[in-house]
N, C-alpha and C. Protein backbone atom coordinates (compact mmCIF):
# COMPACT_ATOMS: atom_id res chain seq x y z
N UNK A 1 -0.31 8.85 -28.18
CA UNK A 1 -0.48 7.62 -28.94
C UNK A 1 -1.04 6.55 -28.01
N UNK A 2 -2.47 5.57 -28.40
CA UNK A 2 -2.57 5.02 -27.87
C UNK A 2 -1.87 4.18 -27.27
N UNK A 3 -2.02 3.16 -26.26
CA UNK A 3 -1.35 1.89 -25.83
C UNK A 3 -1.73 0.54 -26.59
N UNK A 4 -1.04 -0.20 -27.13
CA UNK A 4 -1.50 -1.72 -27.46
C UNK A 4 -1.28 -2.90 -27.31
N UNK A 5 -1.55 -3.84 -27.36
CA UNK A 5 -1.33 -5.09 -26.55
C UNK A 5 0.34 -5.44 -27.51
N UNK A 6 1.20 -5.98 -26.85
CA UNK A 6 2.34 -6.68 -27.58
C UNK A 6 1.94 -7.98 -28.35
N UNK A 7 3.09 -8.37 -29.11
CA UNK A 7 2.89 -10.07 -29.61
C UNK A 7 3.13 -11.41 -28.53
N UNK A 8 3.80 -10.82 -27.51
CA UNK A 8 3.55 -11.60 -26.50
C UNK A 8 2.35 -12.21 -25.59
N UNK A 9 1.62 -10.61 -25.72
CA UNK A 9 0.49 -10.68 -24.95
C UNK A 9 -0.73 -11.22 -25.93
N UNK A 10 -0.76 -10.71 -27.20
CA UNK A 10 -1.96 -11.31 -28.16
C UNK A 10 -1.99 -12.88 -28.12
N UNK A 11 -0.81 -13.44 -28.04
CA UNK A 11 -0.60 -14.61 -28.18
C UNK A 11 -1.01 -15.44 -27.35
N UNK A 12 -0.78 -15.00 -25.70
CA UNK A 12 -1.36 -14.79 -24.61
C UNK A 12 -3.11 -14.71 -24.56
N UNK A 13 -3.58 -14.22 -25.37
CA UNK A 13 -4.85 -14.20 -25.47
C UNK A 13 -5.77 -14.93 -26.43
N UNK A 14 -4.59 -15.79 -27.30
CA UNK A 14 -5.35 -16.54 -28.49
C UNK A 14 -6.93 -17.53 -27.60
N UNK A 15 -7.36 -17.85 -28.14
CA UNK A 15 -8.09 -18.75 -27.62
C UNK A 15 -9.55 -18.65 -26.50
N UNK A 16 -9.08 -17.18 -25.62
CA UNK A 16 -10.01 -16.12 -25.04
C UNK A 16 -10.91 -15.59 -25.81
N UNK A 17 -12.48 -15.45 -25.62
CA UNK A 17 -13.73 -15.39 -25.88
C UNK A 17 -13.22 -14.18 -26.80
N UNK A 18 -13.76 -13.62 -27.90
CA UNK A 18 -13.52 -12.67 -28.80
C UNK A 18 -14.28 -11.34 -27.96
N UNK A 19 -15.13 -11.27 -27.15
CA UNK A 19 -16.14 -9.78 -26.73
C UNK A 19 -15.00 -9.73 -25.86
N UNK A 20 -14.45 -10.35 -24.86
CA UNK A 20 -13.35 -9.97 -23.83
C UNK A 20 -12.34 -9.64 -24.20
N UNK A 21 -11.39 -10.08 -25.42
CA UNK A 21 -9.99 -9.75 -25.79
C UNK A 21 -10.48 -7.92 -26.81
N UNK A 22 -11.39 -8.05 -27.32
CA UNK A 22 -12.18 -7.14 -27.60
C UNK A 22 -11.95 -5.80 -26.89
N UNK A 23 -12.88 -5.94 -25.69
CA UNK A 23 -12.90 -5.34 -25.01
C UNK A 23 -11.55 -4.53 -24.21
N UNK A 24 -10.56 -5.83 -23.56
CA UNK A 24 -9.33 -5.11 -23.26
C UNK A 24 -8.91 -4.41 -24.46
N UNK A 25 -9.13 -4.70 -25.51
CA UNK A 25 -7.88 -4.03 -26.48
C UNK A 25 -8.27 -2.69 -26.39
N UNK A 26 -10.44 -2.18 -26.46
CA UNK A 26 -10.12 -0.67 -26.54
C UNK A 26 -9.87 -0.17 -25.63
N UNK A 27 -10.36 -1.33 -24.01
CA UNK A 27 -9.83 -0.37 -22.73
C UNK A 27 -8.25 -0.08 -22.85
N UNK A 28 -7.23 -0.97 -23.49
CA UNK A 28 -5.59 -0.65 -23.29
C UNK A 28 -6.04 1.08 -24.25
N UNK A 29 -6.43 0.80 -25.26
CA UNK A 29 -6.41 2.20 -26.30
C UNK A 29 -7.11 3.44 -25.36
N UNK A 30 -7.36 3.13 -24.42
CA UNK A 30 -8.11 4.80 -23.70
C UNK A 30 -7.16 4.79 -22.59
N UNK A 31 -6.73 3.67 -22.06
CA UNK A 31 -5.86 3.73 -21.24
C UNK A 31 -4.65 4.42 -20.74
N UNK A 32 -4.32 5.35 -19.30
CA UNK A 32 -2.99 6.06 -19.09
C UNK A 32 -1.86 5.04 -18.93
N UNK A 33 -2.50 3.70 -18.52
CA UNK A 33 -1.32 2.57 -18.49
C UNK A 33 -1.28 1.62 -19.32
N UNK A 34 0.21 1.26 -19.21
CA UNK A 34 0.54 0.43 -20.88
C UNK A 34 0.16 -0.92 -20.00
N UNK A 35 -0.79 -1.80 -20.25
CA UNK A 35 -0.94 -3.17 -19.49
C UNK A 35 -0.40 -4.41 -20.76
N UNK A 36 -0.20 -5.34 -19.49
CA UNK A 36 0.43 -6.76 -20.60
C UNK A 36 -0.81 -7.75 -19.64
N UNK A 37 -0.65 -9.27 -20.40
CA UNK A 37 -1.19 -10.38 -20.13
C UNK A 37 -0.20 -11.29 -19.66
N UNK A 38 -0.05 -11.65 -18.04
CA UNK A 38 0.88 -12.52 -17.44
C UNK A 38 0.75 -13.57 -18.08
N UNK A 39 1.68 -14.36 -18.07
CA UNK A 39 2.06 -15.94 -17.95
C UNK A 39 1.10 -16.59 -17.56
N UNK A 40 0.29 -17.42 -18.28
CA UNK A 40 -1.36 -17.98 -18.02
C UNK A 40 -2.07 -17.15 -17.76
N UNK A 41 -2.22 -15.83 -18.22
CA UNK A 41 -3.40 -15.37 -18.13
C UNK A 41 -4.33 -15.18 -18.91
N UNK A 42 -4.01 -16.06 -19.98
CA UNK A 42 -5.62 -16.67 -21.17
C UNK A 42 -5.98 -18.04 -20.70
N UNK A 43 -6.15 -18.58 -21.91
CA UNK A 43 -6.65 -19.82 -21.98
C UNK A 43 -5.43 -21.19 -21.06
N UNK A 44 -5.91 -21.59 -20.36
CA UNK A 44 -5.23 -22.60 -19.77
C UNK A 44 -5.67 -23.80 -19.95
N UNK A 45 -4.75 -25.24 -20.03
CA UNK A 45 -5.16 -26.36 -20.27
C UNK A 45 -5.40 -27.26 -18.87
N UNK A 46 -5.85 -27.77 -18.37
CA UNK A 46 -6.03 -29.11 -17.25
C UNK A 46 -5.06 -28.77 -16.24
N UNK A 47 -4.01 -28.85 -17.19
CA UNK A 47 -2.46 -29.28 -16.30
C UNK A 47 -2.20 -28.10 -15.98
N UNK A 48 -2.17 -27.06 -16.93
CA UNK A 48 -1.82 -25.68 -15.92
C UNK A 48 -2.40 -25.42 -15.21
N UNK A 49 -3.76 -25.35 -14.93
CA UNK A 49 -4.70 -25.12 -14.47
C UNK A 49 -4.39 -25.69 -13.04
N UNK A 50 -4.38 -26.48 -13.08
CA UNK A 50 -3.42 -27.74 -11.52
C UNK A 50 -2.49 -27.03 -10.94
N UNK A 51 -1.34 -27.25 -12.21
CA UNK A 51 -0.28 -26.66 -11.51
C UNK A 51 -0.56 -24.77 -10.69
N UNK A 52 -1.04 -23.92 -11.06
CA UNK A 52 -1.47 -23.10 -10.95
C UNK A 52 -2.39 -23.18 -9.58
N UNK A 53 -3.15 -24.16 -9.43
CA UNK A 53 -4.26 -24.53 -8.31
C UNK A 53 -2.99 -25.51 -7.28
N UNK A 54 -2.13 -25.92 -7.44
CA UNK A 54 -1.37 -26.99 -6.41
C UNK A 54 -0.40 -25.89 -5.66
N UNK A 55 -0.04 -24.95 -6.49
CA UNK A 55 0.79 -23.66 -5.80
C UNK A 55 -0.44 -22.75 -5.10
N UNK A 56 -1.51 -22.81 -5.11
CA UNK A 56 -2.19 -22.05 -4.33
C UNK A 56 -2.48 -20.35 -4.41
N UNK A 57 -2.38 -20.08 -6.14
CA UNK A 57 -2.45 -19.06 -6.61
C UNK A 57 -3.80 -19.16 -7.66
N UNK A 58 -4.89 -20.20 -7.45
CA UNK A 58 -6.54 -20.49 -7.81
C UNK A 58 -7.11 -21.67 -6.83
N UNK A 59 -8.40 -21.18 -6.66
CA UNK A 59 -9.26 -22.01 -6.39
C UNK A 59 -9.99 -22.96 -7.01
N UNK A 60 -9.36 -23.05 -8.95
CA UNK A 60 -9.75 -24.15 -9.37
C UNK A 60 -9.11 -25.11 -9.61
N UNK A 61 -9.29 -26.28 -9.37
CA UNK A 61 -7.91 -27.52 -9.76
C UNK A 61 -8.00 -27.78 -11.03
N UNK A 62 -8.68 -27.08 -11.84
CA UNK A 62 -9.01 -27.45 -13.45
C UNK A 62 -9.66 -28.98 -13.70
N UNK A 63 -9.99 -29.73 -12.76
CA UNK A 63 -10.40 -31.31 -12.93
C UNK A 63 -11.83 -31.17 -12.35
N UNK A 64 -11.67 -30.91 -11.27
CA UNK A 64 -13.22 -31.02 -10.47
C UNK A 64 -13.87 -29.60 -10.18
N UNK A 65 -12.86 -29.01 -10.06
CA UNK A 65 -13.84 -27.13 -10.53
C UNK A 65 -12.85 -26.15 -11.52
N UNK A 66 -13.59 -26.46 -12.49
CA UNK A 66 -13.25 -25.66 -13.92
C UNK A 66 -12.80 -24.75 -13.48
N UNK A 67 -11.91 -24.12 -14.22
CA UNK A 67 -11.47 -21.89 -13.97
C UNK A 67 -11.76 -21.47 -15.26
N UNK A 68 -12.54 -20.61 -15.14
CA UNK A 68 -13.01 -19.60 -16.38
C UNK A 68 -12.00 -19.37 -17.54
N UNK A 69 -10.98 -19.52 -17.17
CA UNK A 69 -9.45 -19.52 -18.02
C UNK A 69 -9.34 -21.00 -18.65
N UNK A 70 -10.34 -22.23 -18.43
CA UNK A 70 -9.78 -22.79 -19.17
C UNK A 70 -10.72 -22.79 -20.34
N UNK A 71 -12.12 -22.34 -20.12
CA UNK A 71 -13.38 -22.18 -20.94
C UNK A 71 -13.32 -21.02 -22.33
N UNK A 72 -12.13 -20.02 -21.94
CA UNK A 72 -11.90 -19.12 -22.74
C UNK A 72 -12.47 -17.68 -22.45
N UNK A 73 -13.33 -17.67 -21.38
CA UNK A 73 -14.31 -16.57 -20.13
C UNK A 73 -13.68 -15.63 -19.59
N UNK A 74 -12.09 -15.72 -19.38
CA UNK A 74 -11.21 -14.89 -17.96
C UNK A 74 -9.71 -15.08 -19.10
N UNK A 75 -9.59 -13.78 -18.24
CA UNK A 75 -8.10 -13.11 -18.89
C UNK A 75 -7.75 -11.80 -17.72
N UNK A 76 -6.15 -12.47 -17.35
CA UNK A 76 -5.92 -11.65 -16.31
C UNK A 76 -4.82 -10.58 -17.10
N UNK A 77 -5.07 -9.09 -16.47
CA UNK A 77 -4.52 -8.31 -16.85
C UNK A 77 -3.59 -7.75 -15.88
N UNK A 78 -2.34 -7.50 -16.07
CA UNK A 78 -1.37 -6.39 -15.37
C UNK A 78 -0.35 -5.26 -15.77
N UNK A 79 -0.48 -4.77 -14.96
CA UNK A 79 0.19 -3.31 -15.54
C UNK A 79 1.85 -3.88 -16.30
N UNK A 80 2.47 -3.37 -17.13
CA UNK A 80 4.10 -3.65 -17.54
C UNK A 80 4.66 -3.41 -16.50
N UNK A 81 5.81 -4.00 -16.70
CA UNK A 81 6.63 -3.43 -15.95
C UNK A 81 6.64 -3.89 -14.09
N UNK A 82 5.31 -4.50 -14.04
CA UNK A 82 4.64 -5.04 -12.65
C UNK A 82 5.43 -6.39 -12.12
N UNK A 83 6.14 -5.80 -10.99
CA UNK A 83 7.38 -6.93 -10.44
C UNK A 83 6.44 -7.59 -9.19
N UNK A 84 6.48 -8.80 -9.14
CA UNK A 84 5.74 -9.43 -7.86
C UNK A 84 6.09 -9.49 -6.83
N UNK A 85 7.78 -9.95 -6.91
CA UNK A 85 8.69 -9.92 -5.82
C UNK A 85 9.02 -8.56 -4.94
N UNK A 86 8.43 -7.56 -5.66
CA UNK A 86 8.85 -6.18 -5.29
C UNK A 86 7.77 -4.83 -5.81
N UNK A 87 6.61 -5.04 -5.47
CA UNK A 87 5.84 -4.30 -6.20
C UNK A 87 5.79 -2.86 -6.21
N UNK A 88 5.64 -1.98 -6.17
CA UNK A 88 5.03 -0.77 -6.02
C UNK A 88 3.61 -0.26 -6.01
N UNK A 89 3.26 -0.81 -4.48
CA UNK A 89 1.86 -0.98 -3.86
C UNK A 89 1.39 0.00 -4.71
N UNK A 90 1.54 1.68 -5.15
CA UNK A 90 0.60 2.81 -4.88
C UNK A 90 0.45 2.82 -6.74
N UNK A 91 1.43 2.16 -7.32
CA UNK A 91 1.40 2.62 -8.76
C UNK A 91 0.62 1.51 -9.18
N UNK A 92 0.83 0.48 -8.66
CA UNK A 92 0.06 -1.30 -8.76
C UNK A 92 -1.56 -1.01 -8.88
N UNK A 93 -2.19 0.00 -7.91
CA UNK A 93 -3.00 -0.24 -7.04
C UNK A 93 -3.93 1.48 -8.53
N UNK A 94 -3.01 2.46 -8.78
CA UNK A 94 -3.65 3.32 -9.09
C UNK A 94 -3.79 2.22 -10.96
N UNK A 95 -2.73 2.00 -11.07
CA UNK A 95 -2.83 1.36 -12.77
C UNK A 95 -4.48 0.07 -12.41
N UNK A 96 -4.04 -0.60 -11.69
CA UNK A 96 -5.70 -1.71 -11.72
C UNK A 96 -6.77 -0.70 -11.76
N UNK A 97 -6.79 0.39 -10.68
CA UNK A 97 -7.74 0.48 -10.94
C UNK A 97 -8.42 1.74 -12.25
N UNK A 98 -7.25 2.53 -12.52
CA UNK A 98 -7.31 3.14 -14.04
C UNK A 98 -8.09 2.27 -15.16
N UNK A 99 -7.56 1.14 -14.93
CA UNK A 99 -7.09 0.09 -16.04
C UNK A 99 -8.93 -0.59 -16.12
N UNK A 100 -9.62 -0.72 -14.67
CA UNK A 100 -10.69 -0.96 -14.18
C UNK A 100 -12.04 -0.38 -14.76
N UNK A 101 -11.75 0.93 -15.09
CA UNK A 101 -12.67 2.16 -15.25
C UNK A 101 -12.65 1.59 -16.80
N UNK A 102 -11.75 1.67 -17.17
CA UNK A 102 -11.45 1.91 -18.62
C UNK A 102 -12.10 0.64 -19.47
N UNK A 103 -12.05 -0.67 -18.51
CA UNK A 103 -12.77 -2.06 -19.05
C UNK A 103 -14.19 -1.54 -19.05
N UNK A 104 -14.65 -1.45 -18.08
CA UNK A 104 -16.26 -1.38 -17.84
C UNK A 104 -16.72 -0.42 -18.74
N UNK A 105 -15.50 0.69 -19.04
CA UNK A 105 -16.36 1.89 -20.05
C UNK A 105 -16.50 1.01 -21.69
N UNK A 106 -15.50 0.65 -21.88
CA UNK A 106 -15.11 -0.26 -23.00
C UNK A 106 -16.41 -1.58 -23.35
N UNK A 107 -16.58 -1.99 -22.33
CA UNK A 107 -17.70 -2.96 -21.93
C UNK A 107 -19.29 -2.04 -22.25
N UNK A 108 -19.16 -1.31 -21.73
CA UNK A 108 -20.43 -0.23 -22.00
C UNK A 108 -20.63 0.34 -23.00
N UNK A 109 -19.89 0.23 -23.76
CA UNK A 109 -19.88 1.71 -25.24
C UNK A 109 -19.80 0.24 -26.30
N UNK A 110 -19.75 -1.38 -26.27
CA UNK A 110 -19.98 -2.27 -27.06
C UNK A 110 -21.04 -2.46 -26.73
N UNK A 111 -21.58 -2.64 -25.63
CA UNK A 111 -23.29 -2.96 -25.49
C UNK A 111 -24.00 -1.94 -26.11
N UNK A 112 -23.85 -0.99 -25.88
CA UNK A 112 -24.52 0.22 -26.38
C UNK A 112 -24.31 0.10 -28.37
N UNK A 113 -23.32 -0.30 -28.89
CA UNK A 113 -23.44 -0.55 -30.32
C UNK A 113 -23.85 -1.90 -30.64
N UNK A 114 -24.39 -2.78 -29.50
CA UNK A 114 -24.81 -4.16 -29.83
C UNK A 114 -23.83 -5.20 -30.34
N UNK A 115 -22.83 -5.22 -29.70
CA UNK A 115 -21.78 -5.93 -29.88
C UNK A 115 -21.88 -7.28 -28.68
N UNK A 116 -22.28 -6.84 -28.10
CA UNK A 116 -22.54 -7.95 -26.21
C UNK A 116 -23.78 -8.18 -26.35
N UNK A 117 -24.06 -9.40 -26.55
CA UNK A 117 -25.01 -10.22 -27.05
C UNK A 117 -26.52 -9.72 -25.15
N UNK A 118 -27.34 -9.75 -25.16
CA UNK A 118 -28.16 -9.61 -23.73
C UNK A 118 -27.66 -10.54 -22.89
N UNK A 119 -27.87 -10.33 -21.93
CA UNK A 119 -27.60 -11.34 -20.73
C UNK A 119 -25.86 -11.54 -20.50
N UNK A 120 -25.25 -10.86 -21.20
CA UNK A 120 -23.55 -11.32 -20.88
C UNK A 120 -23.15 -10.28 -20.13
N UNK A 121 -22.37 -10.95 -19.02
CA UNK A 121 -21.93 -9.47 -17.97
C UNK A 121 -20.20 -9.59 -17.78
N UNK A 122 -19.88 -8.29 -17.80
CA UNK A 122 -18.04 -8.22 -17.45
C UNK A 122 -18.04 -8.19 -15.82
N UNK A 123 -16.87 -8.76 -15.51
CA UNK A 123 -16.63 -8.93 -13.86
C UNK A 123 -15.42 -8.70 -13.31
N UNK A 124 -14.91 -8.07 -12.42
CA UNK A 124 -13.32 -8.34 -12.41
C UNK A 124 -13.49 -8.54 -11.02
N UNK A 125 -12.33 -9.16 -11.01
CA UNK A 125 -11.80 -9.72 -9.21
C UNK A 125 -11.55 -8.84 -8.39
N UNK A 126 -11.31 -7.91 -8.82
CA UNK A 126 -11.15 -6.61 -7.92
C UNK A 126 -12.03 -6.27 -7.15
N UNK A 127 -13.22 -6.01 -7.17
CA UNK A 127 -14.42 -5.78 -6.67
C UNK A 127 -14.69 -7.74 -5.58
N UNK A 128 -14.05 -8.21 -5.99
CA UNK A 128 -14.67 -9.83 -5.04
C UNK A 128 -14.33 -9.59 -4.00
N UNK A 129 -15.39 -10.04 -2.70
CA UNK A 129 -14.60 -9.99 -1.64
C UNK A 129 -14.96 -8.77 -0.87
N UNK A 130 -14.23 -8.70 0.66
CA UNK A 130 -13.93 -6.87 1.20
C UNK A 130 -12.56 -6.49 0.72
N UNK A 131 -11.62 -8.06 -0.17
CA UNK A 131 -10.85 -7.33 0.00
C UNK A 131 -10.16 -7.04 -1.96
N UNK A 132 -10.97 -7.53 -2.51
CA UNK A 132 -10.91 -7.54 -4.44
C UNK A 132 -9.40 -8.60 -4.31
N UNK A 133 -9.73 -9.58 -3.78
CA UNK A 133 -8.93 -10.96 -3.84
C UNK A 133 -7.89 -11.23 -5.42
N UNK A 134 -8.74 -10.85 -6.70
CA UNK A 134 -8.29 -11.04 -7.92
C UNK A 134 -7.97 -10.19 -8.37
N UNK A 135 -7.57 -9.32 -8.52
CA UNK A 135 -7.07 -7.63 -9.08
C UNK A 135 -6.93 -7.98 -10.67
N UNK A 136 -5.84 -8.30 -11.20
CA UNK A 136 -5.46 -8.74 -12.35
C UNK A 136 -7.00 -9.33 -13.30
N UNK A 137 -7.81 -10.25 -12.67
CA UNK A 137 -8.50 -11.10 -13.12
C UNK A 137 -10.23 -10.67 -13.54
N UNK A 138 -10.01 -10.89 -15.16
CA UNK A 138 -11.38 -10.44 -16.02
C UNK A 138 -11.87 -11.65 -16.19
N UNK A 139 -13.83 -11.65 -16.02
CA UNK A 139 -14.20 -12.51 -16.77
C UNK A 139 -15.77 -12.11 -17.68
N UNK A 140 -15.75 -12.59 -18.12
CA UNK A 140 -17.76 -12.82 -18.72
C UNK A 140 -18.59 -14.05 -18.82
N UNK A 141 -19.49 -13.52 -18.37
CA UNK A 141 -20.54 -14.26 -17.45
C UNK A 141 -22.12 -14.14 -18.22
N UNK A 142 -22.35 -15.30 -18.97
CA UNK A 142 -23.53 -15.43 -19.71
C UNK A 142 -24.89 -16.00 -18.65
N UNK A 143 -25.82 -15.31 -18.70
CA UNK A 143 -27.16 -15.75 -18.12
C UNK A 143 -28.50 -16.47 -18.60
């Protein structure tokens, strides 16, 4: 049986670009891992966005450099069950990147039925960096 997003997590995603919430939903449905949407990981307002940027867990302050999360662009994903205080590096690390494959295929098989308008690209944080700085963190990127 597939996997699907909870009412926690949809709710979590109100307000996020429709091709991206889209998209996660068929990557959760092909998916071996059951994933949820953390605590701000849709749409954020100013102030979260701050608060979020003053703890030093973004590089945007939401005032003078926007975060894709508040535009409706980025939605961070994590595996259930995913404890911060105590992670389990190897299961953390195999679910992102399961979870990884499964976006981009998801992303690929809507372009291919003309659902992703030209010029819009999927991105994840994982890949940023030498060291994929954002793991959790999806966005789309219009040209």
């Amino acid at each position: 049986m597939p996997y699907m997003f909870a009412g926690r997590s949809l709710l979590r995603m109100q307000g996020v670009h429709p091709i991206l919430t889209q998209c996660a939903t068929e990557a959760l449905e092909r998916s071996h891992y059951d994933m949820t949407i953390p605590w701000m990981g849709g749409c954020r307002t100013p102030e979260q966005q701050k608060e979020i940027f003053d703890r030093g867990a973004s590089k945007a302050d939401g005032v003078e450099k926007i975060s894709n999360h508040q535009t409706g662009m980025a939605l961070d994903i994590e595996p259930v069950g995913y404890n911060a205080k105590e992670p389990d590096r190897k299961y953390l690390a195999s679910a992102r990147n399961h979870f990884a494959q499964q976006m981009f295929n998801a992303f690929a098989d809507m372009k291919a039925r003309g659902n992703v308008p030209a010029g819009m690209s999927l991105h994840w944080g994982g890949l940023w960096g030498s060291t994929g700085w954002d793991k959790p963190h999806w966005e789309l990127r219009e040209q």
